[in-house]
Structure formats: C-alpha cells, structure tokens
PDB file of N, CA and C in Angstrom:
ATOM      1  N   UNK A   1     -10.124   9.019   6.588  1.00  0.00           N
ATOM      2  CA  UNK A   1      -9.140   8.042   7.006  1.00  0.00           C
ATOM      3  C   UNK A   1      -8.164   7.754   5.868  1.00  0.00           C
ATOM      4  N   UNK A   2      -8.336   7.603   4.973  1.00  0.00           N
ATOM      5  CA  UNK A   2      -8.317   7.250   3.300  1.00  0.00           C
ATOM      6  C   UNK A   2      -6.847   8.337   3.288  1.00  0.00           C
ATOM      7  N   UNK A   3      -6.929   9.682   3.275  1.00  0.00           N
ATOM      8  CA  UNK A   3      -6.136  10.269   3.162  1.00  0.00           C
ATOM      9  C   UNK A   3      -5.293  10.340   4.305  1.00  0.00           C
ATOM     10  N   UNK A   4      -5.869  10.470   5.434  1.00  0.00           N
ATOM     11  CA  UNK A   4      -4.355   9.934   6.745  1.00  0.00           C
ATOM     12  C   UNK A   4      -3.281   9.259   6.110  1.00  0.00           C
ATOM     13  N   UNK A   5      -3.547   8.414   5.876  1.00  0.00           N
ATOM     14  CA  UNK A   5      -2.906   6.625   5.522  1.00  0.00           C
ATOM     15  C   UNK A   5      -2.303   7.313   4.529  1.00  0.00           C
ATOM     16  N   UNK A   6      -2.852   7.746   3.420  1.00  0.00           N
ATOM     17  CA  UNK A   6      -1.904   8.258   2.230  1.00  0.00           C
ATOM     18  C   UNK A   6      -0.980   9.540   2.486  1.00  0.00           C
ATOM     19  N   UNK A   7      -0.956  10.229   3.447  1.00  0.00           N
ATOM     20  CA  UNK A   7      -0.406  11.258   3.677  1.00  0.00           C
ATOM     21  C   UNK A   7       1.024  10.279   4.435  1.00  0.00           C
ATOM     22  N   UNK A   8       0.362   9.748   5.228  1.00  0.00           N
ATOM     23  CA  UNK A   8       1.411   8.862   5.916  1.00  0.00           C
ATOM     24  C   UNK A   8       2.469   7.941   5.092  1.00  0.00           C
ATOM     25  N   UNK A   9       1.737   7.626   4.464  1.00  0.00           N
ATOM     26  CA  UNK A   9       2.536   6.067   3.417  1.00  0.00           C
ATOM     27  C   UNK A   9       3.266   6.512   2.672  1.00  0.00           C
ATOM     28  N   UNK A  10       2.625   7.980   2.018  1.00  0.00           N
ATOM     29  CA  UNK A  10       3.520   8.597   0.655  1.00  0.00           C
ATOM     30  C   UNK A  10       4.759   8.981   1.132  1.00  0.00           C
ATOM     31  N   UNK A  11       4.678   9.417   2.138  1.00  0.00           N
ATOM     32  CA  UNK A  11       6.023  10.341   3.147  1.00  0.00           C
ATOM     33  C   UNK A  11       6.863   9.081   3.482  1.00  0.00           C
ATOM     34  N   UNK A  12       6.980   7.797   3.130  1.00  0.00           N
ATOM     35  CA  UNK A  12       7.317   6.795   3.503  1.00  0.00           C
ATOM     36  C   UNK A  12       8.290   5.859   2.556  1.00  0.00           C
ATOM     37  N   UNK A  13       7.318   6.141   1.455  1.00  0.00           N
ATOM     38  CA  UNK A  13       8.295   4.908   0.349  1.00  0.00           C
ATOM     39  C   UNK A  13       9.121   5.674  -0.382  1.00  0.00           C
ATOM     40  N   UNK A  14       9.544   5.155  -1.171  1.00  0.00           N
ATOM     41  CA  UNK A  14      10.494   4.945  -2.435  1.00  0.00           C
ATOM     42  C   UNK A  14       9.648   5.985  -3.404  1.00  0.00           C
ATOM     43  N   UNK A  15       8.825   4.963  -3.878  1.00  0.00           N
ATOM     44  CA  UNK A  15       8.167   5.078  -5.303  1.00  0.00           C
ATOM     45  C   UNK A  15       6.684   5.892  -4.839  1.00  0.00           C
ATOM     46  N   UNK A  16       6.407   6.873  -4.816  1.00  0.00           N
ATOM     47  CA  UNK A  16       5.191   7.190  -4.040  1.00  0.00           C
ATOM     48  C   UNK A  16       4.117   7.339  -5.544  1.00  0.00           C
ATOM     49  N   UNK A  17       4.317   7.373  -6.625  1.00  0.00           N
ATOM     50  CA  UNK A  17       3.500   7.020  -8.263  1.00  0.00           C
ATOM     51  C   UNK A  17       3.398   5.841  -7.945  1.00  0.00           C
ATOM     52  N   UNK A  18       3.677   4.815  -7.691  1.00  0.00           N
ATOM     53  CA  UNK A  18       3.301   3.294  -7.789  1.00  0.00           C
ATOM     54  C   UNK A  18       2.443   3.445  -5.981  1.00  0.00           C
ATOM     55  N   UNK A  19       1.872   4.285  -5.469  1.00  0.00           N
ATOM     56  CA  UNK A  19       1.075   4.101  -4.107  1.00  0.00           C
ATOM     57  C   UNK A  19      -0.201   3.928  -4.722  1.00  0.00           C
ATOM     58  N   UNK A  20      -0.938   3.014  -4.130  1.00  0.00           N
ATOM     59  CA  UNK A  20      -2.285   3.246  -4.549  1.00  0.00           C
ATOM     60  C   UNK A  20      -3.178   2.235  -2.911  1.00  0.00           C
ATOM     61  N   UNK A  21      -4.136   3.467  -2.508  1.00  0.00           N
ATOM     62  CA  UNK A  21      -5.261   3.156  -1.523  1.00  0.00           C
ATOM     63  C   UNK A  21      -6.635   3.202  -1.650  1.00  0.00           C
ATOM     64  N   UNK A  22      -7.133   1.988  -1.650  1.00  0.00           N
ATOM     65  CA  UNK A  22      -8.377   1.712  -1.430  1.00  0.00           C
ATOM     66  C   UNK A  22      -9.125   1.993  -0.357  1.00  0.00           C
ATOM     67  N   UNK A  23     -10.163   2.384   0.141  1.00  0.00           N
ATOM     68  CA  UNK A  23     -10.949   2.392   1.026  1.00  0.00           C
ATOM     69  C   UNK A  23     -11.903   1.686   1.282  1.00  0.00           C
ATOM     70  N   UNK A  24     -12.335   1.001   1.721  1.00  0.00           N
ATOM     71  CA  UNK A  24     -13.825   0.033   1.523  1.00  0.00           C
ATOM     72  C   UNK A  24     -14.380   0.431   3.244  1.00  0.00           C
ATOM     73  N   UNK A  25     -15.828   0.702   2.799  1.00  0.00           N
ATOM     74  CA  UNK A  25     -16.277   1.099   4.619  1.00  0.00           C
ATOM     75  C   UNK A  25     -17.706   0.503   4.064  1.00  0.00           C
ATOM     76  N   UNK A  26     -18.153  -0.621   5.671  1.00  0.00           N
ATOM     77  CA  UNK A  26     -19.110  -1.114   5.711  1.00  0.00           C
ATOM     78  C   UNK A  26     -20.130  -0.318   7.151  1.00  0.00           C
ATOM     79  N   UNK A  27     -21.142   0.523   6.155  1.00  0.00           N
ATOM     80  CA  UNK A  27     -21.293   1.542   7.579  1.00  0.00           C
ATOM     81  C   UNK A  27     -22.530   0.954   8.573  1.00  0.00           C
ATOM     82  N   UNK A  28     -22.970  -0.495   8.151  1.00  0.00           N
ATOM     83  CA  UNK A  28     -23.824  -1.162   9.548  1.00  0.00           C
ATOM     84  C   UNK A  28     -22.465  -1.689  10.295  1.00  0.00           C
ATOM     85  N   UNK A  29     -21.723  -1.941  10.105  1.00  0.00           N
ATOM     86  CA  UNK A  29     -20.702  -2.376  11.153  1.00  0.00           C
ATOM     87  C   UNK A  29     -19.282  -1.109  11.789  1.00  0.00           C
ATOM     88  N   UNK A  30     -19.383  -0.156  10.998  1.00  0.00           N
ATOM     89  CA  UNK A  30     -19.093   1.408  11.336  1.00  0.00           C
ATOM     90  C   UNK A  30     -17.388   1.002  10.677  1.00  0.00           C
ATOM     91  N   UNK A  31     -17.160   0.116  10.192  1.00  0.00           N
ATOM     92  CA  UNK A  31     -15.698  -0.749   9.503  1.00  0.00           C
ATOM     93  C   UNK A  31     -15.396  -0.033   8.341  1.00  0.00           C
ATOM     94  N   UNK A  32     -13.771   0.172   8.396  1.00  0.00           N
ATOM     95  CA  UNK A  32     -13.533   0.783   7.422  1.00  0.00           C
ATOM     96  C   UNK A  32     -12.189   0.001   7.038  1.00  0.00           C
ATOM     97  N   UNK A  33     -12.310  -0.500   5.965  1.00  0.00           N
ATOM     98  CA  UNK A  33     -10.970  -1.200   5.554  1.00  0.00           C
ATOM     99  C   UNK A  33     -10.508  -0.796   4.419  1.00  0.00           C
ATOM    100  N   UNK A  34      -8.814  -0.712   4.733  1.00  0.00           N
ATOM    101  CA  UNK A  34      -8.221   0.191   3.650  1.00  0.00           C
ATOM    102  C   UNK A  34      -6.947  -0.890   3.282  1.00  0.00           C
ATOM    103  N   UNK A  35      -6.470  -0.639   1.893  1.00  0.00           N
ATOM    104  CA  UNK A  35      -6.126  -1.763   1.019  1.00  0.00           C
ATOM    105  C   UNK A  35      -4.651  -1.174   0.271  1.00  0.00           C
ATOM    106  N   UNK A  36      -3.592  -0.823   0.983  1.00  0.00           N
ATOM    107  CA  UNK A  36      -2.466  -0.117   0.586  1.00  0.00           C
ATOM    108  C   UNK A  36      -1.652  -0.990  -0.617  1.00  0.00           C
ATOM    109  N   UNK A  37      -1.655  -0.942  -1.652  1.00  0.00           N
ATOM    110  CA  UNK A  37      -0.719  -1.725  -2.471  1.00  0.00           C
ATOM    111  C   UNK A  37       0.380  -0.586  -3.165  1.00  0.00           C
ATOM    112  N   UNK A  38       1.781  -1.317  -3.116  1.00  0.00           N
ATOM    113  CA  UNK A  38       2.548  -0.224  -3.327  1.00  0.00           C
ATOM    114  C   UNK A  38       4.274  -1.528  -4.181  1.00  0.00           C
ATOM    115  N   UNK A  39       4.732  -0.534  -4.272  1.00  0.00           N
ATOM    116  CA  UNK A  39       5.901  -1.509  -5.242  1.00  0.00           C
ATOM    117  C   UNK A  39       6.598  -2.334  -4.294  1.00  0.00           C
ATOM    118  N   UNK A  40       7.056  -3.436  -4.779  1.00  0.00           N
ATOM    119  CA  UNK A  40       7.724  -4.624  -3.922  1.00  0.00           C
ATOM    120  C   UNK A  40       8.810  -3.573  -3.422  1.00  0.00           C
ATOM    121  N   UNK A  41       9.706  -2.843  -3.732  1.00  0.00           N
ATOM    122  CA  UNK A  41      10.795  -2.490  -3.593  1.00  0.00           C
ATOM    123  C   UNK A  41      10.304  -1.723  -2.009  1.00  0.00           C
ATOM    124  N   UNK A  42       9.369  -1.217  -2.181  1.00  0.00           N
ATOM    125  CA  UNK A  42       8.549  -0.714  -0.861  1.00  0.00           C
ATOM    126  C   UNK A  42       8.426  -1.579   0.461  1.00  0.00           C
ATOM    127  N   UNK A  43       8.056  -2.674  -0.032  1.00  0.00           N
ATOM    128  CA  UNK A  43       7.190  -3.398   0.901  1.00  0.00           C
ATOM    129  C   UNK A  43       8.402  -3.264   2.127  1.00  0.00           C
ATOM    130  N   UNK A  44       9.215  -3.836   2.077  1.00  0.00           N
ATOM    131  CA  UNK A  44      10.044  -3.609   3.644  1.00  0.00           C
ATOM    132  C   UNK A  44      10.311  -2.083   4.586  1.00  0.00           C
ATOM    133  N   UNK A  45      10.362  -0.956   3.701  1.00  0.00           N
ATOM    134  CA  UNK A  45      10.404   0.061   3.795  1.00  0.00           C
ATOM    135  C   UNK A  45       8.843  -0.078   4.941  1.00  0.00           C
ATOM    136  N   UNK A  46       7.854  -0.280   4.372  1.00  0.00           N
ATOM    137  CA  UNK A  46       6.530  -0.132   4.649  1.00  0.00           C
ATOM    138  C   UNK A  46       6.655  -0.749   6.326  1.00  0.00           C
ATOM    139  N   UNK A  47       7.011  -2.223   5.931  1.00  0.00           N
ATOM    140  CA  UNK A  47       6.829  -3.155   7.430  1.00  0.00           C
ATOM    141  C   UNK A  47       7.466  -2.857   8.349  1.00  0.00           C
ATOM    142  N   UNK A  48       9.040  -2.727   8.244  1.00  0.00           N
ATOM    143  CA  UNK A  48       9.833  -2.336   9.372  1.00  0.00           C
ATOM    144  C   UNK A  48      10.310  -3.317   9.518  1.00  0.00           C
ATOM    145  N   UNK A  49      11.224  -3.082  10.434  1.00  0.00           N
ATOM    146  CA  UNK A  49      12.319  -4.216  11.581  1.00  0.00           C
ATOM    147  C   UNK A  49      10.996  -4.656  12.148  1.00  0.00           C
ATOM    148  N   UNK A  50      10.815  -5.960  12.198  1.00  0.00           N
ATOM    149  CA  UNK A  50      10.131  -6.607  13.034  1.00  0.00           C
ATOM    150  C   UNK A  50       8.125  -6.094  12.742  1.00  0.00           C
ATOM    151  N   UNK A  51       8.134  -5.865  11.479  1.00  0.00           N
ATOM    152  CA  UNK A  51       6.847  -4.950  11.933  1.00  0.00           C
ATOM    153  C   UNK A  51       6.174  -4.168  12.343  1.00  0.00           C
ATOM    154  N   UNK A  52       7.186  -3.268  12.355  1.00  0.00           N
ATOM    155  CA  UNK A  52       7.129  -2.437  13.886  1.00  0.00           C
ATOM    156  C   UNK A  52       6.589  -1.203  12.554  1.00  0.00           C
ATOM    157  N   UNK A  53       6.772  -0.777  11.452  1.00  0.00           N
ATOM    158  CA  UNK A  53       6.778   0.153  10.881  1.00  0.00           C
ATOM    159  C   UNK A  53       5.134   0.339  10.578  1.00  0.00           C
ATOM    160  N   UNK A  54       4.624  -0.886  10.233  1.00  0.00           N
ATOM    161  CA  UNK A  54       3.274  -0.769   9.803  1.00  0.00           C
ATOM    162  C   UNK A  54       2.266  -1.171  10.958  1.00  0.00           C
ATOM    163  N   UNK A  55       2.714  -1.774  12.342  1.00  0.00           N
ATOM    164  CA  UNK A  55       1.831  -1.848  13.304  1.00  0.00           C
ATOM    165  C   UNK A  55       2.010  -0.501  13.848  1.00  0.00           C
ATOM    166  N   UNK A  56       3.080   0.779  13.653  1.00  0.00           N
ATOM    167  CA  UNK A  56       2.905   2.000  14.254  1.00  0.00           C
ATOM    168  C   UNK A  56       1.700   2.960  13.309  1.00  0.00           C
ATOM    169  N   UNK A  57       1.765   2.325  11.998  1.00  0.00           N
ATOM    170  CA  UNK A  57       0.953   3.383  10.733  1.00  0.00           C
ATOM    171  C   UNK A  57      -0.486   2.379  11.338  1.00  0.00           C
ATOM    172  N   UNK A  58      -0.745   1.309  11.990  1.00  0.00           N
ATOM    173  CA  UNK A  58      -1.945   0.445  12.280  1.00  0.00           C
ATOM    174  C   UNK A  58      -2.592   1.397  13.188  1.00  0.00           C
ATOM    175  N   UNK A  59      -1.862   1.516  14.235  1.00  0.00           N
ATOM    176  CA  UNK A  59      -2.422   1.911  15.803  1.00  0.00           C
ATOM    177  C   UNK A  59      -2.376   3.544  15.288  1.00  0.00           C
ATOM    178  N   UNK A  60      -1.649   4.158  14.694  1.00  0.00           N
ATOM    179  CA  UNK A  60      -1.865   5.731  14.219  1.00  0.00           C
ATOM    180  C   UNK A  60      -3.515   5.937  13.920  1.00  0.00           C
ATOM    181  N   UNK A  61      -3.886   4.809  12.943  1.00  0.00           N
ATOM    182  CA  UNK A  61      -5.446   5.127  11.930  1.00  0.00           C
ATOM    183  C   UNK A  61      -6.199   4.581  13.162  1.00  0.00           C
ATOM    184  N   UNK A  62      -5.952   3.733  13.892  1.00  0.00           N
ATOM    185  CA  UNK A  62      -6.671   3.160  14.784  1.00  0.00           C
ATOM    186  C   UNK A  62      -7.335   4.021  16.209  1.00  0.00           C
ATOM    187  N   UNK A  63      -6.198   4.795  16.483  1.00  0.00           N
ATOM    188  CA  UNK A  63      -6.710   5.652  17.784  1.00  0.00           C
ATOM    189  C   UNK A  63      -7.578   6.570  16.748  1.00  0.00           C
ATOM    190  N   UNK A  64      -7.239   7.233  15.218  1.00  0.00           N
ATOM    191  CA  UNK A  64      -7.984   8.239  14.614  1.00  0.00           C
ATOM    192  C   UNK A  64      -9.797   7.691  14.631  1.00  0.00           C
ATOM    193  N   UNK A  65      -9.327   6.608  14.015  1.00  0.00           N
ATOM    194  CA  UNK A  65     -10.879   5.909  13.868  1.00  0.00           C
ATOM    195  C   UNK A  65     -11.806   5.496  15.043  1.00  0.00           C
ATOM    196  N   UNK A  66     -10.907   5.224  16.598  1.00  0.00           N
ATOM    197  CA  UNK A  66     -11.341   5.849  17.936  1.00  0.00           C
ATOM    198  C   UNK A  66     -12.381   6.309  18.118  1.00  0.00           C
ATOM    199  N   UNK A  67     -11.743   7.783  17.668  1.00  0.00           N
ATOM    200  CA  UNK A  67     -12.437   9.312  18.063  1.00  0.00           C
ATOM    201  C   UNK A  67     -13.262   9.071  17.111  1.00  0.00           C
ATOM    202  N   UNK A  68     -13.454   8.520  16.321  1.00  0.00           N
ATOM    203  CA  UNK A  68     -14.807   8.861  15.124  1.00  0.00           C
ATOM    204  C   UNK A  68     -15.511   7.467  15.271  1.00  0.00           C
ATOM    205  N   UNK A  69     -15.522   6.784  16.733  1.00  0.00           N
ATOM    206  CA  UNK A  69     -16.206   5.615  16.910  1.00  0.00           C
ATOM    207  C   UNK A  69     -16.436   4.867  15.482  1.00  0.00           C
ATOM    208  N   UNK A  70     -15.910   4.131  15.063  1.00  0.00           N
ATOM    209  CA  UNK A  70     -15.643   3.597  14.027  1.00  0.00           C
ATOM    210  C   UNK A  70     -14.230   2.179  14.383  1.00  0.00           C
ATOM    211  N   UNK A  71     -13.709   1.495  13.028  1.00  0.00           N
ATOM    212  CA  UNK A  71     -13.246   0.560  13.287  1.00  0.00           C
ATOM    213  C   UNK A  71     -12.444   0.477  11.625  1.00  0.00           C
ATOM    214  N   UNK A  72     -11.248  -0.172  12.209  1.00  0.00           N
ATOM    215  CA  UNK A  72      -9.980   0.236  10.781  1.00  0.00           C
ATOM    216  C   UNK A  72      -8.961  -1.041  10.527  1.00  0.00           C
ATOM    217  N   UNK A  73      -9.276  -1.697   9.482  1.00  0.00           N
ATOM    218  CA  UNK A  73      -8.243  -2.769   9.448  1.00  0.00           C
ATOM    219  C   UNK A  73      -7.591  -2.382   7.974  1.00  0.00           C
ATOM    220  N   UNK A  74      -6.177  -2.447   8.285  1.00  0.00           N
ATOM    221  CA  UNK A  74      -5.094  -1.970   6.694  1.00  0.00           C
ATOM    222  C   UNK A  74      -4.239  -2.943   6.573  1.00  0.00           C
ATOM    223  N   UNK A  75      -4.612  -3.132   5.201  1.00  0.00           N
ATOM    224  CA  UNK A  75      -3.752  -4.257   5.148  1.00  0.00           C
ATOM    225  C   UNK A  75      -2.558  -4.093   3.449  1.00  0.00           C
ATOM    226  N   UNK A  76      -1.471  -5.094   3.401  1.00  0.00           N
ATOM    227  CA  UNK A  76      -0.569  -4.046   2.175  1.00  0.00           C
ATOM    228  C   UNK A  76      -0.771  -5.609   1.531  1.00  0.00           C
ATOM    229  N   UNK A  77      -0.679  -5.140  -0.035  1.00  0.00           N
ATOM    230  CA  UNK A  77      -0.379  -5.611  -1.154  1.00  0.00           C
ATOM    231  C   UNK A  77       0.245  -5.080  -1.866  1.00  0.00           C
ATOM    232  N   UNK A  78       1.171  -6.168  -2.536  1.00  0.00           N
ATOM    233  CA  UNK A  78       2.548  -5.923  -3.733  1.00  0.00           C
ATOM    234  C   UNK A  78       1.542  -5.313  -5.434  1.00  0.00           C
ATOM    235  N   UNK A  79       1.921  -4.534  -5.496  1.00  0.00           N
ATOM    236  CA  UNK A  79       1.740  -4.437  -6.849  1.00  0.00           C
ATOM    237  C   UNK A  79       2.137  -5.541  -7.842  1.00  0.00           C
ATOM    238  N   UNK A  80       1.999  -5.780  -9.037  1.00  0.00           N
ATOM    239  CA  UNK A  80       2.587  -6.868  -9.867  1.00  0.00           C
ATOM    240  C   UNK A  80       3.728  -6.248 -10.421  1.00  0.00           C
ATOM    241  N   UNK A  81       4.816  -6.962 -10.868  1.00  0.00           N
ATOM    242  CA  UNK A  81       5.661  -5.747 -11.629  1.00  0.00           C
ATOM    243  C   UNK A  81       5.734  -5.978 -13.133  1.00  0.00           C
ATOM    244  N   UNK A  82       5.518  -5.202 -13.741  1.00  0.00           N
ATOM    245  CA  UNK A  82       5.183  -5.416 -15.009  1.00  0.00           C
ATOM    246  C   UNK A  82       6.385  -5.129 -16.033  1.00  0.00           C
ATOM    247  N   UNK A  83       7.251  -5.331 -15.556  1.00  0.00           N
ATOM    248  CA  UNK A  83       8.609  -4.708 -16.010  1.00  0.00           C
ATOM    249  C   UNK A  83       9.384  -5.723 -16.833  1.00  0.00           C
ATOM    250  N   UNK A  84       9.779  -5.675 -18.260  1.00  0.00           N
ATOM    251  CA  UNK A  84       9.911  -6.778 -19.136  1.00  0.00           C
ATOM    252  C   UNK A  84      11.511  -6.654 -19.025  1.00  0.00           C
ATOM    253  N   UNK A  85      12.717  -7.560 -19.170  1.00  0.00           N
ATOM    254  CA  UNK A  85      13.995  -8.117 -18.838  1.00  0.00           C
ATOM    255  C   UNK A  85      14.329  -7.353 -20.172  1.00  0.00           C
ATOM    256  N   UNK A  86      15.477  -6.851 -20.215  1.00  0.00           N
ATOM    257  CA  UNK A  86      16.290  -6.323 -21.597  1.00  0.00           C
ATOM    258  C   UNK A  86      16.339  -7.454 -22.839  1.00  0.00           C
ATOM    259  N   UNK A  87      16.643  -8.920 -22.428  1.00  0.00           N
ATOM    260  CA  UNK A  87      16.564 -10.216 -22.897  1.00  0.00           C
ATOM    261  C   UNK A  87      15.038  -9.821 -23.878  1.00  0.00           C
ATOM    262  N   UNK A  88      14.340  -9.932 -23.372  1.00  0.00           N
ATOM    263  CA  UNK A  88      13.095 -10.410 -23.668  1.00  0.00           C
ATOM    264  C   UNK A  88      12.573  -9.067 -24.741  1.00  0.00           C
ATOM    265  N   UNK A  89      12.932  -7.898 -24.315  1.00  0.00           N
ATOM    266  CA  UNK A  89      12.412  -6.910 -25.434  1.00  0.00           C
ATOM    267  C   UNK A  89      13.293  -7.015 -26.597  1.00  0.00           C
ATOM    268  N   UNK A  90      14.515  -7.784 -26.527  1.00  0.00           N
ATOM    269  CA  UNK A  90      15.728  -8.199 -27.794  1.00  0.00           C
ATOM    270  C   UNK A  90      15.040  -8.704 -28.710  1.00  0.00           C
ATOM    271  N   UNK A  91      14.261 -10.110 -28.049  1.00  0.00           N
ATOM    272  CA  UNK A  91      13.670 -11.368 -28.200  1.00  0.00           C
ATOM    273  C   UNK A  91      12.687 -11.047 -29.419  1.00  0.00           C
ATOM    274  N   UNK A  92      12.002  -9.818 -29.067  1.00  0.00           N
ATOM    275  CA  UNK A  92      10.376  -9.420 -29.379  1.00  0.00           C
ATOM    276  C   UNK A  92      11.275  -8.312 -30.201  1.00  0.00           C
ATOM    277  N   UNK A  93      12.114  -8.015 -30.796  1.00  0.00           N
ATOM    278  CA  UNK A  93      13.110  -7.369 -31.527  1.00  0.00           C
ATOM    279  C   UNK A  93      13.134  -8.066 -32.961  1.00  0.00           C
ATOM    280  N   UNK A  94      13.970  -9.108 -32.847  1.00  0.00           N
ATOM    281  CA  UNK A  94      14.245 -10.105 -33.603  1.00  0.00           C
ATOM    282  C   UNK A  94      12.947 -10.815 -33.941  1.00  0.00           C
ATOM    283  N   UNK A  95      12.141 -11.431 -33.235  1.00  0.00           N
ATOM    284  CA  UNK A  95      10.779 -11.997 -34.073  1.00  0.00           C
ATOM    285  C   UNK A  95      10.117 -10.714 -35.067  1.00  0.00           C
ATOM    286  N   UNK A  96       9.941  -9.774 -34.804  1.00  0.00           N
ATOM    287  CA  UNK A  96       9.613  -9.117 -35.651  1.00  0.00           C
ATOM    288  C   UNK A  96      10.278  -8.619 -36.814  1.00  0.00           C
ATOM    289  N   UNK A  97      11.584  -8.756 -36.835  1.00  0.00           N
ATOM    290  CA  UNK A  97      12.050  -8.895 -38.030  1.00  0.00           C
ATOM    291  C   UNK A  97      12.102  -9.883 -38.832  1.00  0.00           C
TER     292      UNK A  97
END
C-alpha cells in the first residue's frame, strides 16, 4: 500500500525529496494507516479544489485495500520548514565576528 501512495504522491508535488510516508498497520484490526508529510508549498497541490485531490488519492488506496480485505486511513502532514531568513544568517555573521 505504502508504495501505491508514494508512487501516486511523488507524481504529484513540487518537491518530491521533501516526500516522506509512513506506514503503520495494526494486523488484529487488518488497519493500515499511512502518514504522508510533504512541504507546505505542496500541501494544496496535494488537497485540491475543494478536496477533491486527496479524497480521489483516499478512495484510490481504499478500493486497493478492498481487494486485500483490509482497511486504510491517510492522512497529510506539513513538514517543518527549517529554512533560516537571509536577515538572520547576516545576524549569526556579525555575532561571530
């Protein structure tokens, strides 16, 4: 399932180096939950007009996980951005001198 989703998602964003999927499967309940976090700049790309982008990538894993009697909830998280302001590396410039 793990790789569906990533085959799918990568073909999708922007930044496909900043994709990263988790899998978590609880196999007494046959549940498989997968944990897409990807760059903010993504995230709308990801959702769609109205949602429509990631309830179509929902119901895609969902009929898959179907056929393999099983059960699939995906859900997206922002990466953090770790990206420091031109200001601020000046800043950390000057204190060190």
């Amino acid at each position: 399932m793990k790789q569906f989703v990533d085959f799918v998602v990568s073909n999708l964003v922007g930044y496909p180096n900043d994709l990263e999927i988790e899998e978590v499967k609880d196999k007494e309940s046959n549940l498989t939950q997968i944990n897409i976090s990807l760059n903010p700049k993504d995230m709308g790309r990801i959702i769609g007009k109205n949602g429509r982008t990631i309830k179509a990538i929902r119901n895609l894993a969902k009929i898959k996980a179907i056929k393999n009697k099983q059960r699939v909830i995906i859900t997206l998280k922002e990466k953090a951005e770790e990206v420091t302001s031109k200001q601020e590396t000046e800043e950390q410039k000057k204190e060190e001198q």
